[in-house]
Protein backbone atom coordinates (compact mmCIF):
# COMPACT_ATOMS: atom_id res chain seq x y z
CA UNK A 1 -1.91 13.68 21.56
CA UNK A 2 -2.90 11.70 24.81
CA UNK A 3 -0.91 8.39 25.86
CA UNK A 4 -4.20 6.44 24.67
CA UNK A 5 -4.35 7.69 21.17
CA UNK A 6 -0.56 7.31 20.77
CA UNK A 7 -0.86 3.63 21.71
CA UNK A 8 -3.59 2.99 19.44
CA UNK A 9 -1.33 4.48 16.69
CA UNK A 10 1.85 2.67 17.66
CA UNK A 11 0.20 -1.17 17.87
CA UNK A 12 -1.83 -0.55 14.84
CA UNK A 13 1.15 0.75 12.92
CA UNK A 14 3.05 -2.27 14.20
CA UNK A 15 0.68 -4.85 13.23
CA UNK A 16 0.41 -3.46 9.61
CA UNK A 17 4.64 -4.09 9.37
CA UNK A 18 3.64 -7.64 10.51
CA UNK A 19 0.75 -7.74 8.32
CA UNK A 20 2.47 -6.17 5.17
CA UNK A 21 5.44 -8.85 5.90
CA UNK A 22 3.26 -11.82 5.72
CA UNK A 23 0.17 -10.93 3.49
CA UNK A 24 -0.14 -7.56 2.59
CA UNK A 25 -2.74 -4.74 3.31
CA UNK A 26 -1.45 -2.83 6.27
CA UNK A 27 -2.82 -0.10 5.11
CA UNK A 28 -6.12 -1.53 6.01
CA UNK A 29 -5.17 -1.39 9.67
CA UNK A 30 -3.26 1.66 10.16
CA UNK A 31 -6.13 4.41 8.32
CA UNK A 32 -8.76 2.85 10.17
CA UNK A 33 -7.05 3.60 13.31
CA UNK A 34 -6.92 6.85 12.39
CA UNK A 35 -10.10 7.57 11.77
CA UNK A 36 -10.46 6.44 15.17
CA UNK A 37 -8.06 8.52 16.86
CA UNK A 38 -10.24 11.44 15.57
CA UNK A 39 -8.79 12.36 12.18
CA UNK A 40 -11.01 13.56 9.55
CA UNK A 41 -10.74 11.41 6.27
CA UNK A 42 -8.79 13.05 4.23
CA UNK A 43 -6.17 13.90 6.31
CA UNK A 44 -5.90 10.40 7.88
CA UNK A 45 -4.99 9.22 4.33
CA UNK A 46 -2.72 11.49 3.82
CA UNK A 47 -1.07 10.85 7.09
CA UNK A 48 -1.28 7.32 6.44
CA UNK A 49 0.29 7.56 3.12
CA UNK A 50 3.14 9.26 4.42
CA UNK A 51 3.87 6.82 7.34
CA UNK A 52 4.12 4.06 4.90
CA UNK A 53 7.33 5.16 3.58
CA UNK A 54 9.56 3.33 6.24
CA UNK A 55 7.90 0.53 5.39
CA UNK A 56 8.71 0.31 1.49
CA UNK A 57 12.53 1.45 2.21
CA UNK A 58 12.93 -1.43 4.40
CA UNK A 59 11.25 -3.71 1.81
CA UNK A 60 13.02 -2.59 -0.85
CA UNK A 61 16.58 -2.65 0.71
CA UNK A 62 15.82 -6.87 1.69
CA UNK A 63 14.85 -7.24 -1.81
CA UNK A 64 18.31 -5.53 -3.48
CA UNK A 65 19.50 -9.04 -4.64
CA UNK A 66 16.53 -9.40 -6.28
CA UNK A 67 16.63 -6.09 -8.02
CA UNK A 68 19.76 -6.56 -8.86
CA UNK A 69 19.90 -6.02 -12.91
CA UNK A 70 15.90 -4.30 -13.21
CA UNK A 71 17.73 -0.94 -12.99
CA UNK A 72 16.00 -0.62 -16.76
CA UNK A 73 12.94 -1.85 -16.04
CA UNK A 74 12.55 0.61 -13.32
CA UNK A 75 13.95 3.69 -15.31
CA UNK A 76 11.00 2.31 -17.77
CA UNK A 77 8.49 1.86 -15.50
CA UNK A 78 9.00 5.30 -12.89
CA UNK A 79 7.68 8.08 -15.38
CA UNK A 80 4.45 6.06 -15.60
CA UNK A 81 3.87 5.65 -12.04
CA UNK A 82 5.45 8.63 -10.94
CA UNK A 83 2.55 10.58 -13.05
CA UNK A 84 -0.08 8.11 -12.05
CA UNK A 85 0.43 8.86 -7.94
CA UNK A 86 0.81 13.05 -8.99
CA UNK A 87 -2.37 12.44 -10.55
CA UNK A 88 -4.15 10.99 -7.61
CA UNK A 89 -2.56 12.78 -5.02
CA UNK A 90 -4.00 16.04 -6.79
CA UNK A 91 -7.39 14.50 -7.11
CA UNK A 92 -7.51 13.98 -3.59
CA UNK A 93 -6.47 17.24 -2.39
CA UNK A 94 -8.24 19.09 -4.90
CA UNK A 95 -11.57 17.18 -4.88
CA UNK A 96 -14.82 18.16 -1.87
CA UNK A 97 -13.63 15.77 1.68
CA UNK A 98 -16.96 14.76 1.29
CA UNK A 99 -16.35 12.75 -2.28
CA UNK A 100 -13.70 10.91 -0.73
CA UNK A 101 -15.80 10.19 2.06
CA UNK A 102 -18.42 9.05 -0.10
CA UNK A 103 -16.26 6.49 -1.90
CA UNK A 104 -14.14 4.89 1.05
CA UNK A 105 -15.80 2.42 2.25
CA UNK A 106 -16.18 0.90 -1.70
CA UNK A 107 -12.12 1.59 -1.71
CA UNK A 108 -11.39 -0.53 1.34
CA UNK A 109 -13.82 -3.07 0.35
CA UNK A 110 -11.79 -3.10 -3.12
CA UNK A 111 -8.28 -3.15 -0.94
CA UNK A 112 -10.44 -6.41 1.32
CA UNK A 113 -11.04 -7.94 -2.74
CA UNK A 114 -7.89 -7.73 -3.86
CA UNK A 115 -6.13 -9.01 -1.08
CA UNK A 116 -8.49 -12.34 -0.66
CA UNK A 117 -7.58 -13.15 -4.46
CA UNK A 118 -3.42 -12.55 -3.51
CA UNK A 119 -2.70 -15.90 -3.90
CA UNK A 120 -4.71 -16.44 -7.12
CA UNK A 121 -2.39 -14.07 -8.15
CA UNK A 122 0.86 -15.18 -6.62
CA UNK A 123 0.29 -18.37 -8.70
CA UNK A 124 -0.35 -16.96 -11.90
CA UNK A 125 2.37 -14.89 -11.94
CA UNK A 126 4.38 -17.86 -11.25
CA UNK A 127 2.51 -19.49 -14.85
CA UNK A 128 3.41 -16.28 -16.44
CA UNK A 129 6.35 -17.25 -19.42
CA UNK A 130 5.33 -14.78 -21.96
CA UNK A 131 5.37 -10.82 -22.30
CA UNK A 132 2.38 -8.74 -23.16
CA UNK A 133 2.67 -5.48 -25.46
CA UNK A 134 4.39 -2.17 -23.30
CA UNK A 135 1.48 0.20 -24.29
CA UNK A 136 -0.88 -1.77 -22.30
CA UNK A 137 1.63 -2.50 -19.20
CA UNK A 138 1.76 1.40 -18.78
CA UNK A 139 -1.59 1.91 -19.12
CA UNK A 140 -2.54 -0.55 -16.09
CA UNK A 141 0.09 0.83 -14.75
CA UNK A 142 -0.88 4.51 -14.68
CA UNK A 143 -4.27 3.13 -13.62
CA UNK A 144 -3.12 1.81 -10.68
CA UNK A 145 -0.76 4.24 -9.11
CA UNK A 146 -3.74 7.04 -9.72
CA UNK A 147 -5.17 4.40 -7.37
CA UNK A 148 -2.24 4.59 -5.02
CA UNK A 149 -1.81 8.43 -5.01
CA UNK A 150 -5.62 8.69 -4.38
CA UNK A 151 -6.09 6.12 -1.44
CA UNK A 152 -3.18 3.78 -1.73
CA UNK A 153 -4.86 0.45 0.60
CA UNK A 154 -4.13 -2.47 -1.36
CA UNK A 155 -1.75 -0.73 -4.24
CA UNK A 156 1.41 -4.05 -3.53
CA UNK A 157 -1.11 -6.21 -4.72
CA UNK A 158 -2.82 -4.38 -7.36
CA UNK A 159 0.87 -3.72 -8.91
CA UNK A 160 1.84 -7.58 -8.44
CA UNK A 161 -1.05 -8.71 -10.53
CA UNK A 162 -0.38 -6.21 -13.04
CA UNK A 163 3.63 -6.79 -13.39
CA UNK A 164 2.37 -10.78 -13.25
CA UNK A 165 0.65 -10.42 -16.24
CA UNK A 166 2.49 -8.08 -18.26
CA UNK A 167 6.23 -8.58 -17.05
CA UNK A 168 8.14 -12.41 -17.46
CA UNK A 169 10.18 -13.09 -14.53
CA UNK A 170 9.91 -15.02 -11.41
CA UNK A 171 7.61 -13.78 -8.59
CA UNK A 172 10.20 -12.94 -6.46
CA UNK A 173 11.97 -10.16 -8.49
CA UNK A 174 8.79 -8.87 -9.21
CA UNK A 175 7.65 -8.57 -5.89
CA UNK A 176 11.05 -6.42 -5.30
CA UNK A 177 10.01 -4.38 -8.19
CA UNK A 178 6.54 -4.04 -6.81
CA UNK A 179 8.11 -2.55 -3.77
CA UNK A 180 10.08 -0.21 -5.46
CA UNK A 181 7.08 1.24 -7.74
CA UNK A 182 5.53 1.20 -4.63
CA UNK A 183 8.00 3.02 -2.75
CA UNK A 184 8.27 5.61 -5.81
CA UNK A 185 4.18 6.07 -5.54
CA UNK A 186 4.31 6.86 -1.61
CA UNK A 187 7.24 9.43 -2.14
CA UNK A 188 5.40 11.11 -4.57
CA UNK A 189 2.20 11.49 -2.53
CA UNK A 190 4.35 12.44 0.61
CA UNK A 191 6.16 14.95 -1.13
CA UNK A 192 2.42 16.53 -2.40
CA UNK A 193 0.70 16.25 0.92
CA UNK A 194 3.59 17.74 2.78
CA UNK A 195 3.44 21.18 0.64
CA UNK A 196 -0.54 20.57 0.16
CA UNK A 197 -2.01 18.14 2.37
CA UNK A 198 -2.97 18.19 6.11
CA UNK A 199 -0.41 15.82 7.50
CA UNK A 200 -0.85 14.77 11.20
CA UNK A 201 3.06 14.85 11.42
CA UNK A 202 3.22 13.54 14.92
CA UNK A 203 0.82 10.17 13.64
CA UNK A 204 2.97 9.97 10.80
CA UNK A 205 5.72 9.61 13.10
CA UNK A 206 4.72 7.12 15.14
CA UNK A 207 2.99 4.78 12.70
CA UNK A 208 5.94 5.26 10.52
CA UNK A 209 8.70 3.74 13.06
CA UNK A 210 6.05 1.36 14.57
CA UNK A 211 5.27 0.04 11.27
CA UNK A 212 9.25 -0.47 10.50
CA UNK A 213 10.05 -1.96 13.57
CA UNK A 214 6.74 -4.72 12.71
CA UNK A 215 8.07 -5.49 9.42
CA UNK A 216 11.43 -6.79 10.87
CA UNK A 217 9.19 -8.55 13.47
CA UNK A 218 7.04 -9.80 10.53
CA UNK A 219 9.72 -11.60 8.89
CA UNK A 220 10.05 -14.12 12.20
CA UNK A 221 5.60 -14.43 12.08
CA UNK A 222 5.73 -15.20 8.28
CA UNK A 223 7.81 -18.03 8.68
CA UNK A 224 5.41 -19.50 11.77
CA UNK A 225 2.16 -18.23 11.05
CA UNK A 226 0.55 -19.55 7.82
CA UNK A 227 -0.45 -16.61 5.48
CA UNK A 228 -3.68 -17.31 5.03
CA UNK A 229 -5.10 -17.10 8.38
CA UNK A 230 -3.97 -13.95 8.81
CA UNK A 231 -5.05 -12.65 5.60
CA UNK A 232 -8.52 -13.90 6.24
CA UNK A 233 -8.31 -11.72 9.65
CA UNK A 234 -7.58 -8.58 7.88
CA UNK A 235 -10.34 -9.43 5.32
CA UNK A 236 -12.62 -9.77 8.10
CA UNK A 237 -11.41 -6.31 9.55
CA UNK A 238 -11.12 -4.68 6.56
CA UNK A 239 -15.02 -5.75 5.33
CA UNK A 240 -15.81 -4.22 9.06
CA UNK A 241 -14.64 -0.76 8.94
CA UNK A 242 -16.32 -0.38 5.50
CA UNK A 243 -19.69 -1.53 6.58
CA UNK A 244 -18.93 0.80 9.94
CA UNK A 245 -18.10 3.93 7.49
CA UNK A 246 -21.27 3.26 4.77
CA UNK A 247 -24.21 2.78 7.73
């Protein structure tokens, strides 16, 4: 890898810890980078999924007061996603390059959807009082960590809105328990692609500690920078790689 590509890698896996701090969708930075440094598709999003990981550990150790007392919940909840993200993960690697290629650019533009309706979301899960049957919760649930084993962009706030609906609680501790559903979807992918899947270990390596050391740093921007001005950036982005990957 030249100095040029690594330095691509490093600031976009640096702005998606900043970006995942404050809004959300890092994701959306980091694979289209490497697509640019020359990866095919596939194995970009497989790199990309397992350079993530730092990210969720981090999040999920700054959110153990608010986990404190879910331990049930996410006993309950990990068989569900754990067998949602196998089953992506082995659609992915299983399925013809050029069917995920095919279907990207409608994923990302998904990922851009769901991430301009976050706060929609954020405030009804803050109206949320009143449980909805289990069944259903595991359902959406298993729907949206095939999601996240498959192509992952976007996956935080697809699991918010679902755990908004179905789960009463404040939107804090649910955003901890998004994190560590989250965390539990990325591990499983990682631990598929790294027997199966054609990992780019040394991109994986630098987007991973890049995108660490920009979540600390994202912490500082979240309180300065209002949210939705940067989540309207990555929108914009996001829209633009999809349009650049369909024409």
């Amino acid at each position: 890898m030249d100095a040029g590509t690594a330095a691509l890698l490093a600031g976009a896996g640096f702005g998606a810890g900043v970006v995942n701090a404050v809004a959300g969708g890092g994701s959306l930075i980091t694979f289209p980078a490497l697509l640019a440094a020359g990866y095919p598709s596939v194995a970009a999003n497989v790199t990309n999924a397992v350079a993530v990981l730092p990210g969720y550990v981090g999040g999920s150790l700054a959110y153990r007061r608010e986990l404190a007392g879910q331990a049930g919940r996410i006993r309950a909840l990990a068989a569900t996603s754990a067998a949602g993200a196998a089953t992506g993960a082995t659609l992915l690697l299983v399925s013809p390059a050029s069917v995920f290629e095919a279907i990207v650019p409608w994923l990302i533009l998904a990922a851009c959807g769901l991430l301009a309706v976050q706060p929609r979301v954020a405030a009804a899960t803050r109206r949320r009082h009143a449980s909805l049957p289990p069944l259903a919760l595991h359902a959406a649930l298993f729907a949206a960590t095939l999601y996240g084993g498959y192509f992952g962009a976007g996956l935080g706030i697809m699991l918010l809105a679902i755990l908004g609906v179905f789960v009463a609680d404040g939107l804090q501790r649910l955003n901890a328990l998004k994190g560590v559903l989250s965390l539990l979807v990325a591990v499983v992918g990682a631990v598929g692609f790294a027997l199966f899947g054609p990992i780019a270990w040394d991109a994986a390596a630098i987007i991973g500690v890049t995108c660490l050391l920009g979540g600390a740093a994202g912490v500082g921007v979240a309180r300065r920078l209002p949210a939705g001005i940067l989540r309207a950036v990555v929108i914009v982005y996001g829209v633009s790689v999809a349009i650049v990957l369909l024409v």
